[in-house]
PDB file of N, CA and C in Angstrom:
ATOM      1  N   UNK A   1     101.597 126.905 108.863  1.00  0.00           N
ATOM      2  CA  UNK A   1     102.107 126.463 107.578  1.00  0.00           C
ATOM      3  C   UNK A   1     101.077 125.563 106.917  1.00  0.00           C
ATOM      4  N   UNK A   2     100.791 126.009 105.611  1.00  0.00           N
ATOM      5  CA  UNK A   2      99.857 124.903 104.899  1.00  0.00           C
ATOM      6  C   UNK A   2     100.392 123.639 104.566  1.00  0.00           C
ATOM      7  N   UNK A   3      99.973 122.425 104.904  1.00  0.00           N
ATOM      8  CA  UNK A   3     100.027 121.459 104.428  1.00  0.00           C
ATOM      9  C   UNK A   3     100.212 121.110 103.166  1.00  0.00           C
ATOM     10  N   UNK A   4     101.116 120.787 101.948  1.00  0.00           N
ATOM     11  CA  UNK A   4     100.565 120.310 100.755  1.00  0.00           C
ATOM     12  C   UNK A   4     101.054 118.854 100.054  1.00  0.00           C
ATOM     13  N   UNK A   5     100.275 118.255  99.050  1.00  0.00           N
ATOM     14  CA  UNK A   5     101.270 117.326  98.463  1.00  0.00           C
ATOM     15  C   UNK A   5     101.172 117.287  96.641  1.00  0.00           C
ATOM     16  N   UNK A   6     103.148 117.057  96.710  1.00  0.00           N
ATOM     17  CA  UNK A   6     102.799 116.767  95.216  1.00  0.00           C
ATOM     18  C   UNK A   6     103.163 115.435  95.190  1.00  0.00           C
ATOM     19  N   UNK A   7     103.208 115.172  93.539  1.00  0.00           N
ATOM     20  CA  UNK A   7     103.386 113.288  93.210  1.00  0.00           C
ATOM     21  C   UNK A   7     103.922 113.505  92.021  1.00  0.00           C
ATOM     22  N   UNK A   8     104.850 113.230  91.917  1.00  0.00           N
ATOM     23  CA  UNK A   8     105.745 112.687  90.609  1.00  0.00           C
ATOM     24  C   UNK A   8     105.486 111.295  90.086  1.00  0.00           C
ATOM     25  N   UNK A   9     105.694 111.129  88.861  1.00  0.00           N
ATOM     26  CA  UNK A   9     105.836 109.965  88.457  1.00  0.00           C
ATOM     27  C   UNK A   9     106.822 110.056  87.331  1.00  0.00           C
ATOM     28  N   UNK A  10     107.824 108.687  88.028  1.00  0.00           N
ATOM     29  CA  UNK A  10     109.106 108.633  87.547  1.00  0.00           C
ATOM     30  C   UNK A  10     109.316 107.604  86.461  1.00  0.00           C
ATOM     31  N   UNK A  11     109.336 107.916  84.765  1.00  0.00           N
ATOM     32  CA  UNK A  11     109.353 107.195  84.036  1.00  0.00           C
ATOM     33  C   UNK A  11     110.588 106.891  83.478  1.00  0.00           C
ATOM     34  N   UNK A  12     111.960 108.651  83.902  1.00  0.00           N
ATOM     35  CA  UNK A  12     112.892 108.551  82.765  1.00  0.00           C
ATOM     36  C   UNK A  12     113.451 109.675  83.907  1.00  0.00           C
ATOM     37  N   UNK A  13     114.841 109.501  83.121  1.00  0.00           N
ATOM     38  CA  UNK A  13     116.019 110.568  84.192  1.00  0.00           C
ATOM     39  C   UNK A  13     115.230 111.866  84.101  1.00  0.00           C
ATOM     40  N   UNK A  14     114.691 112.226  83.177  1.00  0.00           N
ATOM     41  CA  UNK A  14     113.890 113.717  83.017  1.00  0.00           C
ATOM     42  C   UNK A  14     112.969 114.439  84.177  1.00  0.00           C
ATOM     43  N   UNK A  15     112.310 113.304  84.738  1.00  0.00           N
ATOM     44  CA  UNK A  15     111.217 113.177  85.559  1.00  0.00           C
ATOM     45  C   UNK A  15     112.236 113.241  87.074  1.00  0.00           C
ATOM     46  N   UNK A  16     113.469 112.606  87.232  1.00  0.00           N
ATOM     47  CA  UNK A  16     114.159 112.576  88.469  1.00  0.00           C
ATOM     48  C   UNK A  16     114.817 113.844  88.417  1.00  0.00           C
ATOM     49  N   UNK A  17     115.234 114.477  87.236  1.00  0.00           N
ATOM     50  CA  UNK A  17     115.515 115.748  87.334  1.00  0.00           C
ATOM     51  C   UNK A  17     114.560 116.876  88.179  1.00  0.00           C
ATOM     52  N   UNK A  18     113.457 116.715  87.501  1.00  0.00           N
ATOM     53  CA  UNK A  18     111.884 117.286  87.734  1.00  0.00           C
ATOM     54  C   UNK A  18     111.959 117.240  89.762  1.00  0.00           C
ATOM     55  N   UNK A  19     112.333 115.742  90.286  1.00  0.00           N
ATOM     56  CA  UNK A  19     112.034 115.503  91.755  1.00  0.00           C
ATOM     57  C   UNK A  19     113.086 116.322  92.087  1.00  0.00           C
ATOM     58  N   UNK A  20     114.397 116.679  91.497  1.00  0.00           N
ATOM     59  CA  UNK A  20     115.590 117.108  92.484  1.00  0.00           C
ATOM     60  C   UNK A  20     115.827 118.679  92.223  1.00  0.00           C
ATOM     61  N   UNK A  21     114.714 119.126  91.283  1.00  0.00           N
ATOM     62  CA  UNK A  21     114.536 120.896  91.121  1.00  0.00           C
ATOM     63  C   UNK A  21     113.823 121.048  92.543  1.00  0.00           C
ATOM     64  N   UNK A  22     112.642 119.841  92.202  1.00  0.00           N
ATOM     65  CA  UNK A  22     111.531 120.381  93.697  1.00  0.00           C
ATOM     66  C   UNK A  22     112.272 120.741  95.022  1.00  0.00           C
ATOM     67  N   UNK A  23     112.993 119.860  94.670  1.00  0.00           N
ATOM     68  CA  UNK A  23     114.000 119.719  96.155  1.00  0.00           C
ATOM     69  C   UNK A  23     114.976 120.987  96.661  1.00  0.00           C
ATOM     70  N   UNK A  24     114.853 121.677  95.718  1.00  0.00           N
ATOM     71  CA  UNK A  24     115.943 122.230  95.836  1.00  0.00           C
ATOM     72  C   UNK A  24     115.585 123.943  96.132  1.00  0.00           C
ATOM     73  N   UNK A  25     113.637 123.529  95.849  1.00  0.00           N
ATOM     74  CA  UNK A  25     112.834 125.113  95.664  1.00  0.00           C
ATOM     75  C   UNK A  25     112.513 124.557  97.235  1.00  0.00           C
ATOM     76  N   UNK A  26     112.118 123.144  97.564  1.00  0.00           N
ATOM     77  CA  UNK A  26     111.725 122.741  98.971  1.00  0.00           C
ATOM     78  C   UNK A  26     111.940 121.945  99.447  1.00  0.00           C
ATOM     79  N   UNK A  27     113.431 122.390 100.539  1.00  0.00           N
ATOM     80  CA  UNK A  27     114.485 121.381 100.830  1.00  0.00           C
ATOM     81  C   UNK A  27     113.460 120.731 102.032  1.00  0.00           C
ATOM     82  N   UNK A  28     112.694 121.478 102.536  1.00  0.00           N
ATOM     83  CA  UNK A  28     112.024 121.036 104.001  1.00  0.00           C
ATOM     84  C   UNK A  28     110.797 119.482 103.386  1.00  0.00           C
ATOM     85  N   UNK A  29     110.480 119.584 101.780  1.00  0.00           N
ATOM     86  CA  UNK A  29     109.898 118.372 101.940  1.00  0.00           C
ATOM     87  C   UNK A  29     110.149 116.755 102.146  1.00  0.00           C
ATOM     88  N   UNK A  30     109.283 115.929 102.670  1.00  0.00           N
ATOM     89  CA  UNK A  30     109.615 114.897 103.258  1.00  0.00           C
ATOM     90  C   UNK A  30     109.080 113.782 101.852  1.00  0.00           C
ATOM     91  N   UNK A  31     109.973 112.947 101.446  1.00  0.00           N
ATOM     92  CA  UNK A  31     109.484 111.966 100.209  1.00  0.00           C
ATOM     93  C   UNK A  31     109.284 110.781 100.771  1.00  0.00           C
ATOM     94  N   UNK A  32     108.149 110.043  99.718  1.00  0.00           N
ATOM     95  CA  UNK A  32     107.994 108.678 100.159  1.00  0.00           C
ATOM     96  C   UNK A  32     107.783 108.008  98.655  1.00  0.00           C
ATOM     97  N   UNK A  33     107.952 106.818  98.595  1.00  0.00           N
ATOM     98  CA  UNK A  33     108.355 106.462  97.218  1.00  0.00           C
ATOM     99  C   UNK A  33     107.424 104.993  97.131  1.00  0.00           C
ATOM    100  N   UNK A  34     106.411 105.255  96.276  1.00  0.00           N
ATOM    101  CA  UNK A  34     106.034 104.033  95.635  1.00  0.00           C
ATOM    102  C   UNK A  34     106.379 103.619  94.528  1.00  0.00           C
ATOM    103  N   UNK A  35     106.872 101.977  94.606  1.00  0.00           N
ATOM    104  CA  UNK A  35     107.821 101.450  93.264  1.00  0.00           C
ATOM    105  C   UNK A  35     106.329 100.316  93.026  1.00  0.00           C
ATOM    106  N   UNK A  36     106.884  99.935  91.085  1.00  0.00           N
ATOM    107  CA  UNK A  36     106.061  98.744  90.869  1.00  0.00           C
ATOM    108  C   UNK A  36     105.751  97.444  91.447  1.00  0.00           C
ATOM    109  N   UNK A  37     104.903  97.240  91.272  1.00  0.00           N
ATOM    110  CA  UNK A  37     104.807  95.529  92.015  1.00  0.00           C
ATOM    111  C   UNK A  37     103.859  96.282  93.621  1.00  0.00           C
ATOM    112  N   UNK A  38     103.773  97.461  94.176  1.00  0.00           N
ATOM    113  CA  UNK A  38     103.024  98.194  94.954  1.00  0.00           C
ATOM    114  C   UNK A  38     101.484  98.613  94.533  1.00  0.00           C
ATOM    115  N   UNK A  39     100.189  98.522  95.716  1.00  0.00           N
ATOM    116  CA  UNK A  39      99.412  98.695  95.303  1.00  0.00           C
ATOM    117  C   UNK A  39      98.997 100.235  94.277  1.00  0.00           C
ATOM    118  N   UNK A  40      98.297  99.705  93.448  1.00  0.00           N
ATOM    119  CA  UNK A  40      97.913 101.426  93.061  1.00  0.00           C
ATOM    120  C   UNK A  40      98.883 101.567  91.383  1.00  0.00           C
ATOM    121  N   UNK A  41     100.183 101.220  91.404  1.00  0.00           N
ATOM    122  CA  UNK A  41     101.422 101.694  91.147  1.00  0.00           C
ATOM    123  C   UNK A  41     101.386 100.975  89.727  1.00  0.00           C
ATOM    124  N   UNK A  42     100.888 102.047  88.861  1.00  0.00           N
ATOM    125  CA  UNK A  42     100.994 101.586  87.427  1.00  0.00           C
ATOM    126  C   UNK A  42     102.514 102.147  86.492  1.00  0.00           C
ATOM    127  N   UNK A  43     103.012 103.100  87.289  1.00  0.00           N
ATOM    128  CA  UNK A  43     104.210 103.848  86.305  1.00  0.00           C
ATOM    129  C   UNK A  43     105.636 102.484  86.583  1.00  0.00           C
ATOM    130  N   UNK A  44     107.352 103.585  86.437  1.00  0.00           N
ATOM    131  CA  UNK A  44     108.208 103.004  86.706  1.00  0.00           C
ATOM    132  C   UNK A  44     108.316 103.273  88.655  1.00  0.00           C
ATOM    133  N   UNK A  45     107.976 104.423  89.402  1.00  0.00           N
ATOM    134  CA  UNK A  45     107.893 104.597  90.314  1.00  0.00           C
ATOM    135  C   UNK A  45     106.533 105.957  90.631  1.00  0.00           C
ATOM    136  N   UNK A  46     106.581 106.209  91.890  1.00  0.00           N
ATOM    137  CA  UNK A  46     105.925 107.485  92.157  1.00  0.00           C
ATOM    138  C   UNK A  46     106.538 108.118  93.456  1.00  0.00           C
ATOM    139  N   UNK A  47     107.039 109.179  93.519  1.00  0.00           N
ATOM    140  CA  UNK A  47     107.333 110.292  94.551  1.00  0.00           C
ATOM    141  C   UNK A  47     106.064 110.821  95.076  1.00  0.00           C
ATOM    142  N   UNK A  48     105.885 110.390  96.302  1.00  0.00           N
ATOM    143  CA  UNK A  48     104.761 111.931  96.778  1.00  0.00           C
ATOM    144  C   UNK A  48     105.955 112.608  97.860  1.00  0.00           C
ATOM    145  N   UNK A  49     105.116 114.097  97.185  1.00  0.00           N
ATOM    146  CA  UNK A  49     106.451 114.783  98.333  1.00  0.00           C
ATOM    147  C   UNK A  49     105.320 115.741  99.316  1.00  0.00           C
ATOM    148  N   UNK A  50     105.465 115.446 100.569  1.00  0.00           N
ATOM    149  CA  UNK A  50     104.519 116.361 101.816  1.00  0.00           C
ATOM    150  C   UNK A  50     105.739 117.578 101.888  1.00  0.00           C
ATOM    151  N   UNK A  51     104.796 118.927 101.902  1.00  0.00           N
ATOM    152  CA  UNK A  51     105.815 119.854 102.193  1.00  0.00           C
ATOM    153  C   UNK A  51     104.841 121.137 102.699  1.00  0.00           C
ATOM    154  N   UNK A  52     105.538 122.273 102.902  1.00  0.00           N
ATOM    155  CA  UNK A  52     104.420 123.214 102.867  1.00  0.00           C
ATOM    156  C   UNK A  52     104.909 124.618 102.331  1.00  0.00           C
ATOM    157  N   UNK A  53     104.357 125.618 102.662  1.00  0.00           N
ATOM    158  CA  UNK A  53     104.693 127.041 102.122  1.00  0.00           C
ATOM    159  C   UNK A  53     104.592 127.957 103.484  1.00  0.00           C
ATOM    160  N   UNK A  54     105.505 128.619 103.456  1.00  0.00           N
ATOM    161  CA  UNK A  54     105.295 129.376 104.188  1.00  0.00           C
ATOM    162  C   UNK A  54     104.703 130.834 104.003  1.00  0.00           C
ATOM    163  N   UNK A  55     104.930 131.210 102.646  1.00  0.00           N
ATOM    164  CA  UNK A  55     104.332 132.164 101.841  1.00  0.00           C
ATOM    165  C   UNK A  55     102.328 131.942 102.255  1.00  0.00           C
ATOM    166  N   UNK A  56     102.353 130.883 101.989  1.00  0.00           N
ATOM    167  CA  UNK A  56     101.012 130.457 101.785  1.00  0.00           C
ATOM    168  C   UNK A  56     100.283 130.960 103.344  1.00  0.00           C
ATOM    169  N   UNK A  57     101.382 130.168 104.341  1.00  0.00           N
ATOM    170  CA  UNK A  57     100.803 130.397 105.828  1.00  0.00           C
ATOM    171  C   UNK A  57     101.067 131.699 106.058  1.00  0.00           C
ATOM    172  N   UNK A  58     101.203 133.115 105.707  1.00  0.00           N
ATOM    173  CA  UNK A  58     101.173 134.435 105.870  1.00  0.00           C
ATOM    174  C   UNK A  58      99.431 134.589 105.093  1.00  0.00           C
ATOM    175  N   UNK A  59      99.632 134.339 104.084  1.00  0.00           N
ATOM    176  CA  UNK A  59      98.097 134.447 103.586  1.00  0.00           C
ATOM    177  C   UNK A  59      96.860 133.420 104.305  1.00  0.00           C
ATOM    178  N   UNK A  60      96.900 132.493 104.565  1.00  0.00           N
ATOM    179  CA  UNK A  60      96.019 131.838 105.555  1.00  0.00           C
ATOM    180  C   UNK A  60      96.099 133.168 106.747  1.00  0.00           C
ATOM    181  N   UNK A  61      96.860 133.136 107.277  1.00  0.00           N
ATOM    182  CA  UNK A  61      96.307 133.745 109.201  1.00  0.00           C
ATOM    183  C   UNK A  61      95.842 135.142 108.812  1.00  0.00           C
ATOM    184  N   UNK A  62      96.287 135.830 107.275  1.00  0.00           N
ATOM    185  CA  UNK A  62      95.136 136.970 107.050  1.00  0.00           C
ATOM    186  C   UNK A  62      94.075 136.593 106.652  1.00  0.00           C
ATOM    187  N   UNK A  63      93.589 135.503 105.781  1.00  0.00           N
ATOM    188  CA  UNK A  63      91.938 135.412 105.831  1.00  0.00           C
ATOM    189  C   UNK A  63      91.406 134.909 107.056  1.00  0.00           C
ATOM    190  N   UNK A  64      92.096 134.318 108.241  1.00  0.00           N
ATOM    191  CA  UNK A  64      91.690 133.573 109.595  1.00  0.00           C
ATOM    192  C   UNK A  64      91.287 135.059 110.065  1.00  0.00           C
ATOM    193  N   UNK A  65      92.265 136.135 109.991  1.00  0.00           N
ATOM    194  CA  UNK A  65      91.739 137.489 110.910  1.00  0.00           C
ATOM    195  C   UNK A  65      90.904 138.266 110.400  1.00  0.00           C
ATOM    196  N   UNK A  66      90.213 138.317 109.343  1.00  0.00           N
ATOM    197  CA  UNK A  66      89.467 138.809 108.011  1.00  0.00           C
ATOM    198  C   UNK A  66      88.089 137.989 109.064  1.00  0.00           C
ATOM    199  N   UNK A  67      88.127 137.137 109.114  1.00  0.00           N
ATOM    200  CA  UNK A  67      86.628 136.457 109.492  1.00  0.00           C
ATOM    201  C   UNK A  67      86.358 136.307 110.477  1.00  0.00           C
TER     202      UNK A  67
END
């Protein structure tokens, strides 16, 4: 399975909508949440979400057997 990450940044209910579609295309990802007053952290918050594809890991192990 490939590894990936996305990052939200949460300014307005629009944007939490945005985190709970992801969720719902990829229940298996794991969230971690940076709020203001945190290093880095210029918005109202930030979501990074670690998840992966499994689609993706069918196409990886054919270019792994390709080479």
């Amino acid at each position: 399975m490939t590894r990936k990450i996305k990052v939200f940044t949460l300014n307005s209910s629009i944007d939490v909508d945005n985190v709970n579609l992801f969720l719902k295309i990829h229940p298996e990802a794991k969230l971690n949440y940076v709020t203001p007053g945190s290093v880095g952290c210029f918005y109202d918050a930030l979501v990074i979400a670690d998840y992966g594809d499994d689609e993706d890991d069918e196409e990886d192990d054919e270019m792994e057997a390709k080479q």
